[in-house]
C-alpha atoms as a PDB file:
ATOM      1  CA  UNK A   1      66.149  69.398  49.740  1.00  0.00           C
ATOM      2  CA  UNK A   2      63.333  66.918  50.153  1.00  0.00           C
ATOM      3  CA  UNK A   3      61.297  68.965  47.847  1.00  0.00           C
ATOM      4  CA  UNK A   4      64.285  68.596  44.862  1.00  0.00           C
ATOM      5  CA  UNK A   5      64.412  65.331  45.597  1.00  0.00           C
ATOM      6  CA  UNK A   6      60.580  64.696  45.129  1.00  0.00           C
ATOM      7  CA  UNK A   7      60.332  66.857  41.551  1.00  0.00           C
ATOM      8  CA  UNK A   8      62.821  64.568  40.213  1.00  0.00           C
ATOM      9  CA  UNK A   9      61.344  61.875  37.433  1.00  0.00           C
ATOM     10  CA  UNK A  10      61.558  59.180  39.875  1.00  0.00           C
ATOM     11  CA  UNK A  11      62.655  57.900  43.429  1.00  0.00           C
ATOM     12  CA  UNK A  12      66.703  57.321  43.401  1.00  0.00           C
ATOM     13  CA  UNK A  13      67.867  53.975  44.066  1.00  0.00           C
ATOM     14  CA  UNK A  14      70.315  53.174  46.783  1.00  0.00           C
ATOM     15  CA  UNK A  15      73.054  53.096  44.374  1.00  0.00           C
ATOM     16  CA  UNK A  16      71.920  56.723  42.404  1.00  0.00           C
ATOM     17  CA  UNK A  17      72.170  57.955  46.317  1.00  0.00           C
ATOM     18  CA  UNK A  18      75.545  56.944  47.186  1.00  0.00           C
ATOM     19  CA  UNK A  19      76.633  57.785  44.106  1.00  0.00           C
ATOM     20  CA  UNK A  20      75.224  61.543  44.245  1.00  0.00           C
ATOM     21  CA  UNK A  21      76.252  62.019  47.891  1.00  0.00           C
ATOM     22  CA  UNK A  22      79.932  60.836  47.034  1.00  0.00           C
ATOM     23  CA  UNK A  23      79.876  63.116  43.975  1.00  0.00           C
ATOM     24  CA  UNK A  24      78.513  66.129  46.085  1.00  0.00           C
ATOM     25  CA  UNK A  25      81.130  65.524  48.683  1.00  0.00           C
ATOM     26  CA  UNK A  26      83.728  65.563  46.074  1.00  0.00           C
ATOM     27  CA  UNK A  27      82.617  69.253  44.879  1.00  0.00           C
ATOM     28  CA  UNK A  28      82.289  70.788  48.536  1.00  0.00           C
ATOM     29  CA  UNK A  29      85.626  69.219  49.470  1.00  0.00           C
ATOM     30  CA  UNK A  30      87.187  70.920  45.908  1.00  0.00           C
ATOM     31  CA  UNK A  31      85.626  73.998  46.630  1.00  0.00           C
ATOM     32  CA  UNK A  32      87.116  73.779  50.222  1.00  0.00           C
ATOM     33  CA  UNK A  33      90.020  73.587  49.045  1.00  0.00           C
ATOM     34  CA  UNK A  34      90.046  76.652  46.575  1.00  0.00           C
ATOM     35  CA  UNK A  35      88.892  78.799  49.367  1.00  0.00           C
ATOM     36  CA  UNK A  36      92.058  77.197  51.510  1.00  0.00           C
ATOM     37  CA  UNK A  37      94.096  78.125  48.736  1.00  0.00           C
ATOM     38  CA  UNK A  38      92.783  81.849  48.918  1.00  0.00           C
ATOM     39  CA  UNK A  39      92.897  81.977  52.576  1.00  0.00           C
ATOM     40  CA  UNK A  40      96.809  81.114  51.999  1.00  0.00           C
ATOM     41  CA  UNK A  41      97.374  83.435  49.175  1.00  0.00           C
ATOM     42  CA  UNK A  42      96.583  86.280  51.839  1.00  0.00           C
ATOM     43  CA  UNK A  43      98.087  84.748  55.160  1.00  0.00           C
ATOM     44  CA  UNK A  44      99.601  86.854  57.551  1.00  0.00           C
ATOM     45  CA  UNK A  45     102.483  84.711  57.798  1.00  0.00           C
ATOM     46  CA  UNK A  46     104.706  82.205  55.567  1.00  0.00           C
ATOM     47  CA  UNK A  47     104.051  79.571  58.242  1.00  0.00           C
ATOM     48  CA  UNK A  48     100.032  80.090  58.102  1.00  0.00           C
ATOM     49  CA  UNK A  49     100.264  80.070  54.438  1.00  0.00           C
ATOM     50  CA  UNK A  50     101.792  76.392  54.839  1.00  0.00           C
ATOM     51  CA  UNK A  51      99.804  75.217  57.401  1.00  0.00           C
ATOM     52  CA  UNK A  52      96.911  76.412  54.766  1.00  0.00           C
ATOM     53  CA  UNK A  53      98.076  74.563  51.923  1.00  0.00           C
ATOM     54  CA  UNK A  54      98.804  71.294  54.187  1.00  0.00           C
ATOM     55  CA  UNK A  55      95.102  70.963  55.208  1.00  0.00           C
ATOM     56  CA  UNK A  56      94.386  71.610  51.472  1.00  0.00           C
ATOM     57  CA  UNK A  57      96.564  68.891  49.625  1.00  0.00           C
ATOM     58  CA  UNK A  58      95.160  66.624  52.696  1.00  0.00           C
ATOM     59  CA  UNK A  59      91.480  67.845  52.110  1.00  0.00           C
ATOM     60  CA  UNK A  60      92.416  67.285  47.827  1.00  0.00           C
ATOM     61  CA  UNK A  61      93.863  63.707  48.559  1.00  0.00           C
ATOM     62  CA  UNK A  62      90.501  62.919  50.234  1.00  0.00           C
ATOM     63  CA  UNK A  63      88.657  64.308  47.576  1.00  0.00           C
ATOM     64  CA  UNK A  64      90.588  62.043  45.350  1.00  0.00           C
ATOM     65  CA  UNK A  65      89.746  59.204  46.923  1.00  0.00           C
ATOM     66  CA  UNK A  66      85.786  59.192  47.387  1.00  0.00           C
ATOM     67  CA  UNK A  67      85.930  60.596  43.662  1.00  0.00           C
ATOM     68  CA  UNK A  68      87.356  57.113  42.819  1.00  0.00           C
ATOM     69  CA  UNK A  69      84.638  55.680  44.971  1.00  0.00           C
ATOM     70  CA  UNK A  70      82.283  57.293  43.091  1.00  0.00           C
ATOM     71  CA  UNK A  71      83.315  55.763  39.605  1.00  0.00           C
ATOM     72  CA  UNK A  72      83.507  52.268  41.367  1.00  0.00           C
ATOM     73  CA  UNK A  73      79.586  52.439  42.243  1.00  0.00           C
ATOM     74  CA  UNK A  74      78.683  54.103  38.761  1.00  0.00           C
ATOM     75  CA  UNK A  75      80.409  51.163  37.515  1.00  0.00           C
ATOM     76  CA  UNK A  76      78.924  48.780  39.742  1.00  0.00           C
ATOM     77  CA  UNK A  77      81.999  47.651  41.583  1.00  0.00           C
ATOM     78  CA  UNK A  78      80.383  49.070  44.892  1.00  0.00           C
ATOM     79  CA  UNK A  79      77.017  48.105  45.606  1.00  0.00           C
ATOM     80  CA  UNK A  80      74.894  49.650  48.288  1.00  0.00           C
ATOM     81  CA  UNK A  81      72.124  47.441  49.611  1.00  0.00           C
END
């Protein structure tokens, strides 16, 4: 990772780092999700199914939010020192 971080065209600011790691949290939370989703489209029972889908709207409705905190520090609302 350091490596990636080191070819890019410059060192990230603060900010550009909050913003990426909010933005990367969003897509592994999404993509936890979709597999949650899966996982309940194949439970062995209706009530694992739900259980499934419950830790997947909760898991979404966090995603929602830091996704939101993302767009505040792109916009400069949030401001990481």
């Amino acid at each position: 990772m350091a490596t990636l971080i080191e070819k890019l065209d410059g060192p990230r600011t603060a900010q550009q780092e909050l913003f990426y790691d909010l933005e990367d949290a969003t897509a592994v939370i999404a993509w936890s999700v979709n597999e949650l989703a899966t996982l309940a489209g194949v439970a062995k029972s209706p009530d694992e199914a739900i259980a499934l889908m419950k830790m997947g709207a909760l898991l979404a409705a966090q995603q929602q939010k830091l996704s939101e905190y993302a767009d505040e520090v792109k916009a400069g609302k949030i401001v990481r020192a």
